[in-house]
Protein backbone atom coordinates (compact mmCIF):
# COMPACT_ATOMS: atom_id res chain seq x y z
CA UNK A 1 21.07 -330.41 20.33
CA UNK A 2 22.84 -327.05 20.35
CA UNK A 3 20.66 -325.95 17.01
CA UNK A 4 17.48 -327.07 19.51
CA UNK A 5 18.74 -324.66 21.98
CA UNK A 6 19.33 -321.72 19.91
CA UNK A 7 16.27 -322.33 18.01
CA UNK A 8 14.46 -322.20 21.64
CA UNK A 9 16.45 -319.08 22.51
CA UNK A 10 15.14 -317.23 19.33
CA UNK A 11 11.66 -318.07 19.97
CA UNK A 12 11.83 -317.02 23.45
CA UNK A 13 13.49 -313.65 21.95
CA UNK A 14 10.87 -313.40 19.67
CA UNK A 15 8.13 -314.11 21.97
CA UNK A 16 9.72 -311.30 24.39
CA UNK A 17 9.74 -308.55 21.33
CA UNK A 18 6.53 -309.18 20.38
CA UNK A 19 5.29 -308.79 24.55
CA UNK A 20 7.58 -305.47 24.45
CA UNK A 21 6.01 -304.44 21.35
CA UNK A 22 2.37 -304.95 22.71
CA UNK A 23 3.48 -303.26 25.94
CA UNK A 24 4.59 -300.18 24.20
CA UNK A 25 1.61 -299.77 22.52
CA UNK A 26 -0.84 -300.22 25.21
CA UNK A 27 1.01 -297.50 26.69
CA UNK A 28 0.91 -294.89 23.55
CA UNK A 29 -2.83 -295.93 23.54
CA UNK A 30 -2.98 -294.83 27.43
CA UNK A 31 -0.60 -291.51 26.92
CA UNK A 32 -2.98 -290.56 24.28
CA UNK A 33 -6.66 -291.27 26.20
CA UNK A 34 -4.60 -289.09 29.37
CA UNK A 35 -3.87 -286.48 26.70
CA UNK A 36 -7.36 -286.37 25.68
CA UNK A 37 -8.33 -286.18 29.03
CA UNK A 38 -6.40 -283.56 30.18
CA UNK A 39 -7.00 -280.97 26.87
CA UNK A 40 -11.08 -281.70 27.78
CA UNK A 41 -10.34 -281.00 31.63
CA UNK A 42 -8.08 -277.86 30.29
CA UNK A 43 -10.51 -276.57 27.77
CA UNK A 44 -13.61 -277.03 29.97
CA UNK A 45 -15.12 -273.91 31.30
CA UNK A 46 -15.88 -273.55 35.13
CA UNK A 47 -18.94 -272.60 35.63
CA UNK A 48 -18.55 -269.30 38.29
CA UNK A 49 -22.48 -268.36 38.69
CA UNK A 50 -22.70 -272.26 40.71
CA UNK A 51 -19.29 -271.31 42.51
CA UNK A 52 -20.44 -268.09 43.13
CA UNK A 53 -23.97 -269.97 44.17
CA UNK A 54 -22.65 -272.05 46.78
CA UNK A 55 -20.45 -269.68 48.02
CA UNK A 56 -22.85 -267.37 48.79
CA UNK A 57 -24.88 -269.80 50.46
CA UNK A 58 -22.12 -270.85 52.27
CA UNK A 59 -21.94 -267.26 53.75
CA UNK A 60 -25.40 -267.20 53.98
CA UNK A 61 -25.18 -269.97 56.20
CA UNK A 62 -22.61 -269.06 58.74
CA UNK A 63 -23.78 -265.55 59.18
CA UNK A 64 -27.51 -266.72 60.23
CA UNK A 65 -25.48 -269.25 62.77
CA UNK A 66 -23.26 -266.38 63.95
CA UNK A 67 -26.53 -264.36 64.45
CA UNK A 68 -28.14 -267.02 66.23
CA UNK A 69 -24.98 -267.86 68.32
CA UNK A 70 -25.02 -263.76 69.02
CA UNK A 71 -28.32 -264.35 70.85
CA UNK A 72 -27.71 -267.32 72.18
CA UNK A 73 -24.59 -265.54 74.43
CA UNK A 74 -26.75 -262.25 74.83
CA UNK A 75 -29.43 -264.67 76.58
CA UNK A 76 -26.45 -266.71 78.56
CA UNK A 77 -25.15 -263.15 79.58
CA UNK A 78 -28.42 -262.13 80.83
CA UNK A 79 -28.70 -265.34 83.07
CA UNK A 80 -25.50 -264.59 84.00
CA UNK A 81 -26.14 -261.09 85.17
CA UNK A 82 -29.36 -261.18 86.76
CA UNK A 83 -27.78 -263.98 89.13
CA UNK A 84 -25.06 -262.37 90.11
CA UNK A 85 -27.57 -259.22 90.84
CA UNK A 86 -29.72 -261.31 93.41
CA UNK A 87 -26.46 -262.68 94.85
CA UNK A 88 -25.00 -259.45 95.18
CA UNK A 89 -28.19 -258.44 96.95
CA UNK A 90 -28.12 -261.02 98.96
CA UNK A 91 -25.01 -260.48 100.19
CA UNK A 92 -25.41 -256.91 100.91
CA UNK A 93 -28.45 -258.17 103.02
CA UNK A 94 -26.14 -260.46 104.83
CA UNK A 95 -23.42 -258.04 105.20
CA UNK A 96 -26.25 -255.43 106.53
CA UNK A 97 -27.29 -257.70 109.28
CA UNK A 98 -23.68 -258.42 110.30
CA UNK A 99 -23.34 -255.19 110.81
CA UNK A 100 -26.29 -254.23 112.36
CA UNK A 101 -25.99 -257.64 114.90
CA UNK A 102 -28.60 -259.34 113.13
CA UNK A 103 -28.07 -263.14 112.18
């Protein structure tokens, strides 16, 4: 019985080396594809004329809204403005026939 049991215990220590030795190698084999990876990622040229692209459109962009926005305020302004004008005249109307007793 006790030679059963140790024979058991070595095949479950054997079983567990071979697992560890799998598992270690799986992992060189996954160190290696990241190191691959990251020299290709490292060595890889960026490509500044499409950066410089975009961001140039992106400026592009955002000064024809803040040209558009520009009018959009000059034409709120000028709402603005000529109301306050016929108010203002208005009033002075209204304050002219207060004074001169007219209601």
């Amino acid at each position: 019985m006790p030679a059963e049991i140790r024979e058991t215990i070595r095949e479950i220590e054997d079983e567990a080396e071979r697992l560890i030795e799998k598992a270690r190698a799986d992992a060189r084999g996954i160190l290696e594809d990241a190191g691959k990876k990251a020299r290709e990622i490292l060595s890889s040229e960026i490509f500044m004329d499409e950066v410089e692209s975009e961001r140039d459109r992106i400026v592009s962009e955002a000064e024809e809204e803040s040209k558009r926005k520009i009018e959009e305020s000059k034409e709120a302004s000028k709402r603005i403005t000529s109301g306050v004008s016929s108010k203002i005249d208005k009033f002075s109307l209204s304050m002219a026939d207060q004074i001169r007793g007219i209601n």
